[in-house]
Protein backbone atom coordinates (compact mmCIF):
# COMPACT_ATOMS: atom_id res chain seq x y z
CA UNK A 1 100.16 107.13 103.57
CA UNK A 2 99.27 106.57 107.18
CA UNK A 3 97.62 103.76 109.13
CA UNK A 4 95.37 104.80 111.27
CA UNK A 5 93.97 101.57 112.28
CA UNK A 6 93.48 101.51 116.05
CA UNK A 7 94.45 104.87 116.46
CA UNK A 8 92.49 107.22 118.49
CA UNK A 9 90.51 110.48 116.66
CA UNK A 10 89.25 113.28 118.28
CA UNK A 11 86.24 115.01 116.66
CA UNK A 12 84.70 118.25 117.91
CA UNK A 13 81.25 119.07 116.31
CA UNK A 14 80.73 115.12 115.59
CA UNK A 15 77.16 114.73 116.22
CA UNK A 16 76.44 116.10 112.59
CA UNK A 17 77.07 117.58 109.50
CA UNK A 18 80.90 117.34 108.80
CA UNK A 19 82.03 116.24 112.21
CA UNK A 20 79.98 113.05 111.49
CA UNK A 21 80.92 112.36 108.29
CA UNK A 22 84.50 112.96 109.25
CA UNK A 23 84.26 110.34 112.63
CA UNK A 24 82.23 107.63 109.65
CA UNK A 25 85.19 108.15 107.27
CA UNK A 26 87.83 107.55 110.10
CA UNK A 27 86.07 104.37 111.63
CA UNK A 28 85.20 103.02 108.73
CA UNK A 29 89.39 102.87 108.68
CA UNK A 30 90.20 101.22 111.83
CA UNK A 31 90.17 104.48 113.83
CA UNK A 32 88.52 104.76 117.20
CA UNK A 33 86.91 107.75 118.20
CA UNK A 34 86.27 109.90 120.86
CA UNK A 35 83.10 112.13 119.49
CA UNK A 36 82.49 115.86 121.08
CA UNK A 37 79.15 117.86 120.91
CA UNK A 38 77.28 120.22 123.32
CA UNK A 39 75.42 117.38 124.85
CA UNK A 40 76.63 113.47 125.13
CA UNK A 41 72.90 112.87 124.49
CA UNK A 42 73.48 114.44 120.62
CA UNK A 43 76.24 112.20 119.94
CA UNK A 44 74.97 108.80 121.13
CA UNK A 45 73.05 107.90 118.21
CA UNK A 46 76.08 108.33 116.13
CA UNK A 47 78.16 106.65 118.48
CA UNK A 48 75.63 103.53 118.56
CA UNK A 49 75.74 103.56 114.55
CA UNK A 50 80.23 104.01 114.47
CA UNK A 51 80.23 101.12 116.93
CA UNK A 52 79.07 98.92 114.66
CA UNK A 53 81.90 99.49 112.30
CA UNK A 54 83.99 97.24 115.28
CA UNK A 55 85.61 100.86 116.73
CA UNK A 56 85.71 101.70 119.96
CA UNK A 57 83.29 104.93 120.74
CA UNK A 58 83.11 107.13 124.09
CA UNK A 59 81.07 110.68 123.96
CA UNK A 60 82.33 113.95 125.40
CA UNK A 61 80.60 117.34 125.38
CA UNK A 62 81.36 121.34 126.26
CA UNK A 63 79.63 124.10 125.22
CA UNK A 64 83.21 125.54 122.99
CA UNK A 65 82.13 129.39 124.24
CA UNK A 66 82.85 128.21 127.66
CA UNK A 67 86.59 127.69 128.37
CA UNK A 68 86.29 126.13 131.63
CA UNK A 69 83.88 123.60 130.04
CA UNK A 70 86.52 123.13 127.56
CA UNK A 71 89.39 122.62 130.15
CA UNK A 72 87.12 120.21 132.04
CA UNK A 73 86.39 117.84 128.98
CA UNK A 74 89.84 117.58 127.60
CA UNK A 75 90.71 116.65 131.38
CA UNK A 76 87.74 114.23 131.13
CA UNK A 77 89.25 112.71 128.05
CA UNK A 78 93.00 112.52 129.58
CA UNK A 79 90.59 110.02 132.16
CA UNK A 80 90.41 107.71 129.71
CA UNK A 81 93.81 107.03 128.84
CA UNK A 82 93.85 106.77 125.97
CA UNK A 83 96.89 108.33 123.72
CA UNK A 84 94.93 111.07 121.36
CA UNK A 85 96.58 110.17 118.10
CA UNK A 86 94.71 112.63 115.93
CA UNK A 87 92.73 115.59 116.70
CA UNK A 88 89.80 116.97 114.31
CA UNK A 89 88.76 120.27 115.64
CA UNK A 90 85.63 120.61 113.28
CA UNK A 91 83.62 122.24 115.22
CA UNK A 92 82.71 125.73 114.56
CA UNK A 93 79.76 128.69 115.02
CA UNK A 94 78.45 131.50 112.83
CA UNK A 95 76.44 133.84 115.06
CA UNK A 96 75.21 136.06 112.42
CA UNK A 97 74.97 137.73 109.08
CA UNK A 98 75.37 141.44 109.41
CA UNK A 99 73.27 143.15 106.63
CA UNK A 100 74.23 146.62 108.70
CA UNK A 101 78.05 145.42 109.00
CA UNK A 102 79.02 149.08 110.27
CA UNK A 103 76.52 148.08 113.68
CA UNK A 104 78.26 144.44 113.80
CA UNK A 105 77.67 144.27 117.68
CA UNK A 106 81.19 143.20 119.65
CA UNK A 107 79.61 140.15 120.78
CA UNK A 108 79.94 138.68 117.71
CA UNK A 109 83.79 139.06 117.94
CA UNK A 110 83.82 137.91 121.62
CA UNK A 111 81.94 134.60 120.81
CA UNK A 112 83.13 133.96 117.54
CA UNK A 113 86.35 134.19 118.79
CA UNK A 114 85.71 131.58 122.00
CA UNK A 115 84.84 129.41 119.69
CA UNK A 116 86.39 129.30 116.53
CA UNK A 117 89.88 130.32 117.92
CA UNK A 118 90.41 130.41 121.34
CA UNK A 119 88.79 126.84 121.86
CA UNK A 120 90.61 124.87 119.51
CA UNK A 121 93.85 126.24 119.94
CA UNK A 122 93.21 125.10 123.92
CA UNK A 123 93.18 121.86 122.41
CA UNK A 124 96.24 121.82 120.56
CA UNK A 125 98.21 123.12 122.99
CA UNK A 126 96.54 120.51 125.46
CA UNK A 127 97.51 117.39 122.95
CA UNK A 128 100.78 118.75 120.95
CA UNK A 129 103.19 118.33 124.05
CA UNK A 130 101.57 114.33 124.52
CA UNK A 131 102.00 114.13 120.31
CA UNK A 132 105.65 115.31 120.24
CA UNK A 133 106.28 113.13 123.65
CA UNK A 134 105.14 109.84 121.77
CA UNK A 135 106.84 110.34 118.56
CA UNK A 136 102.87 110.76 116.20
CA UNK A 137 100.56 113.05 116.25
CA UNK A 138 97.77 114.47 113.60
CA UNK A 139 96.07 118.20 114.19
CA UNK A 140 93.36 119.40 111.46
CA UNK A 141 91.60 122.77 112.12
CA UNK A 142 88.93 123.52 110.03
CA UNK A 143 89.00 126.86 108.77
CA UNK A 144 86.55 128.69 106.40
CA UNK A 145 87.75 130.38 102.88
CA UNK A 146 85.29 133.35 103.50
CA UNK A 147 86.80 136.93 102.03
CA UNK A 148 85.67 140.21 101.05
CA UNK A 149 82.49 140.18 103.42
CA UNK A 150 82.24 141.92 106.30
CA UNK A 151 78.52 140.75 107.38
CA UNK A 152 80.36 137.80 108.55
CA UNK A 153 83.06 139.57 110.55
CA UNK A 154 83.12 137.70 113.66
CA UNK A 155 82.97 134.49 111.86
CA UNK A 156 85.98 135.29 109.03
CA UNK A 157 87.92 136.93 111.46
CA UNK A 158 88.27 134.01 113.99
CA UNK A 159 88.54 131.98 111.30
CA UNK A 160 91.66 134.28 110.32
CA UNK A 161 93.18 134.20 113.78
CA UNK A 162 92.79 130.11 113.65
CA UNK A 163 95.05 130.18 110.54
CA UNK A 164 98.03 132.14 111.74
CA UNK A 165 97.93 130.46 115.04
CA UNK A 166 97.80 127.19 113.19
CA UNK A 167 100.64 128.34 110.81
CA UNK A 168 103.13 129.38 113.45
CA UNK A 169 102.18 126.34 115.96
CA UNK A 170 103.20 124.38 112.75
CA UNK A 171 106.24 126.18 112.60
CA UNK A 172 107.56 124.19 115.55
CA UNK A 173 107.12 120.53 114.32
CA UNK A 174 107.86 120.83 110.32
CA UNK A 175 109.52 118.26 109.49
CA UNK A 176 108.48 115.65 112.31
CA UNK A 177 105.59 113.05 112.41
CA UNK A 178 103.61 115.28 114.68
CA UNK A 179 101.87 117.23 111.75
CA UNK A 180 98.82 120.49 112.53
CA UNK A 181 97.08 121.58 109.32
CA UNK A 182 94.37 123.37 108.15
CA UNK A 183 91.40 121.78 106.15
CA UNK A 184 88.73 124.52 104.44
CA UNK A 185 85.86 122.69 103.28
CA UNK A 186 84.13 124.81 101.07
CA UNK A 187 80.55 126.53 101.48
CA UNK A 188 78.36 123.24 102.00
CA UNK A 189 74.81 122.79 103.19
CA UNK A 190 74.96 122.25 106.81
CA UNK A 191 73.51 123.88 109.35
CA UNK A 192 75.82 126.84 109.63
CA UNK A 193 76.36 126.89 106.07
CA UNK A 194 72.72 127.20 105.16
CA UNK A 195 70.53 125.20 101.86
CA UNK A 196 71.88 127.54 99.62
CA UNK A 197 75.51 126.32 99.64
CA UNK A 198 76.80 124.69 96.22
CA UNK A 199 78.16 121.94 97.94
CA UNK A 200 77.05 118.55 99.68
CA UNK A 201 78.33 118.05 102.97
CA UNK A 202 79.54 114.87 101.25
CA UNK A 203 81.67 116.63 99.12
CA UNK A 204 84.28 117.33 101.75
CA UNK A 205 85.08 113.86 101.98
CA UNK A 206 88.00 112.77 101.85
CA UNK A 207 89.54 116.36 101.52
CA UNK A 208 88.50 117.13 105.26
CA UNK A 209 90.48 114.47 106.59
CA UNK A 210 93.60 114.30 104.28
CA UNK A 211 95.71 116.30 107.07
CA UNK A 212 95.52 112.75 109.38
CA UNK A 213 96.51 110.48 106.71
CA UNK A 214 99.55 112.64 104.69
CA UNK A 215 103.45 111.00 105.83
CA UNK A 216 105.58 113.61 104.23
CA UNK A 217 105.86 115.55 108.15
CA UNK A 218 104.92 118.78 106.44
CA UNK A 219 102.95 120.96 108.62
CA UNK A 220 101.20 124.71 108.29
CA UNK A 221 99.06 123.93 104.88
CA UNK A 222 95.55 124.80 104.27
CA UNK A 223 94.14 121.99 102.42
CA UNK A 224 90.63 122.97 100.23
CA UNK A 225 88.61 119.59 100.67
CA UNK A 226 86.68 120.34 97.47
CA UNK A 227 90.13 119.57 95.38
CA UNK A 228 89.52 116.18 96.20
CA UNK A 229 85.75 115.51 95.95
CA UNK A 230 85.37 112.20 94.22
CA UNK A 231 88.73 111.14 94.59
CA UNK A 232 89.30 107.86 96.46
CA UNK A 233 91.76 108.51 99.60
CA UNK A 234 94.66 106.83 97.60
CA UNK A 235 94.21 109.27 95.07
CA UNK A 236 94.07 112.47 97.20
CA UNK A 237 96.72 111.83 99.30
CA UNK A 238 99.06 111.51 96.16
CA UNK A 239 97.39 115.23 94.70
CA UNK A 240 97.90 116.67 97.90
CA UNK A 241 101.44 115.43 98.57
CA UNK A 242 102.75 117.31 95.29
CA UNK A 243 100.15 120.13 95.27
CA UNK A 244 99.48 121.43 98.45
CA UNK A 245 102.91 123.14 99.46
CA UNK A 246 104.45 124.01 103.39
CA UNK A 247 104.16 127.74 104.17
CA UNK A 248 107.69 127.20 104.77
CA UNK A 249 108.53 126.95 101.85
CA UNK A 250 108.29 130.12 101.12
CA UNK A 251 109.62 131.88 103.89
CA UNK A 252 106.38 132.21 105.61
């Protein structure tokens, strides 16, 4: 299993909901963090609160749909320099629910897309090349197990493009220590996921993180957080070493 004491974690989405109990899991481990959301003012409260797990904190933010705010904070956090270690891209959007799915308007592709595909895969490519260079690296994408309904179109779709871009990106490092894999955490109640989910946010945990903490250099999985609910991280990394199989592996 990997250490990632003293590491550094990038979390998109971290002020709340899953992104925060994804940057709490990770610092309560040793990792520090560098903690994205729309506004820096969002995220300082939880960066106050991390800090006092003995991490170090700093606070980005970008507004995902724009890609030039996107470029500019990822150049903001090369700044720093710090080596990115691990990279959560939580952060996600669900512009609407399309009762009349036959009128879905094409903005729903156009943003869904900026920000559930387009700006995360930015990121990787902006951190993979500085990952392979220094021998480590951890990608997770969160991605969303949605099927069958079109009234989320936009949302499912993106979510859909993130996968195969994930899976072939993946592709390129099997079998090195620079992993990128795919975490789904199940319908939960969040914000986006609305109080009618089954599932607590806190149910995701440790599932949603597994991706930065699995050593077998297998890349391209999607890993389905609830699997693990309850389990300790010891425990989840063994089920998901044996369980959760490479694409590859099948001649994906």
């Amino acid at each position: 299993m990997t250490d990632v004491k003293g590491k550094w974690t990038f979390i998109t989405g971290a002020s709340r909901g899953l992104g925060y109990l994804t940057a709490e899991f990770m610092a309560k481990r040793g990792c520090n963090l560098i903690l994205h959301s729309r506004n820096k003012e969002h995220t300082q409260k939880a960066a106050e609160q991390l800090k006092a797990t003995g991490v170090e904190v700093h606070c980005v933010s970008a507004e995902l749909s724009d890609l030039d705010a996107v470029k500019n904070m990822l150049h903001e956090i090369d700044s720093l320099g710090k080596q990115i270690d691990i990279v959560m891209n939580n952060a996600g959007l669900q512009i609407a629910y399309r009762n009349n799915y036959l009128e879905t308007p094409v903005e729903d592709f156009t943003v869904s897309y900026a920000v559930n595909t387009i700006a995360p895969i930015l990121i990787c490519y902006h951190f993979l090349p500085k990952m392979i260079k220094a021998g480590f690296g951890r990608i997770i994408n969160t991605t969303s197990g949605i099927s069958l309904d079109p009234q989320q179109a936009g949302y499912s779709a993106s979510k859909a493009a993130l996968d195969k871009l994930t899976i072939d990106l993946g592709s390129k490092v099997e079998g090195t220590n620079v992993t990128i894999n795919l975490a789904d955490p199940g319908w939960c109640r969040t914000d986006l996921g609305g109080p009618q989910a089954p599932n607590a946010p806190e149910s995701v945990i440790p599932g949603i993180t597994l991706g930065a903490f699995l050593d077998d250099k297998k890349s391209g999985r999607i890993i389905p957080a609830q699997m693990f609910s309850g389990m300790t991280l010891e425990e989840a990394v063994q089920k998901a070493g044996t369980e959760i199989v490479s694409p590859y592996s099948k001649g994906c």
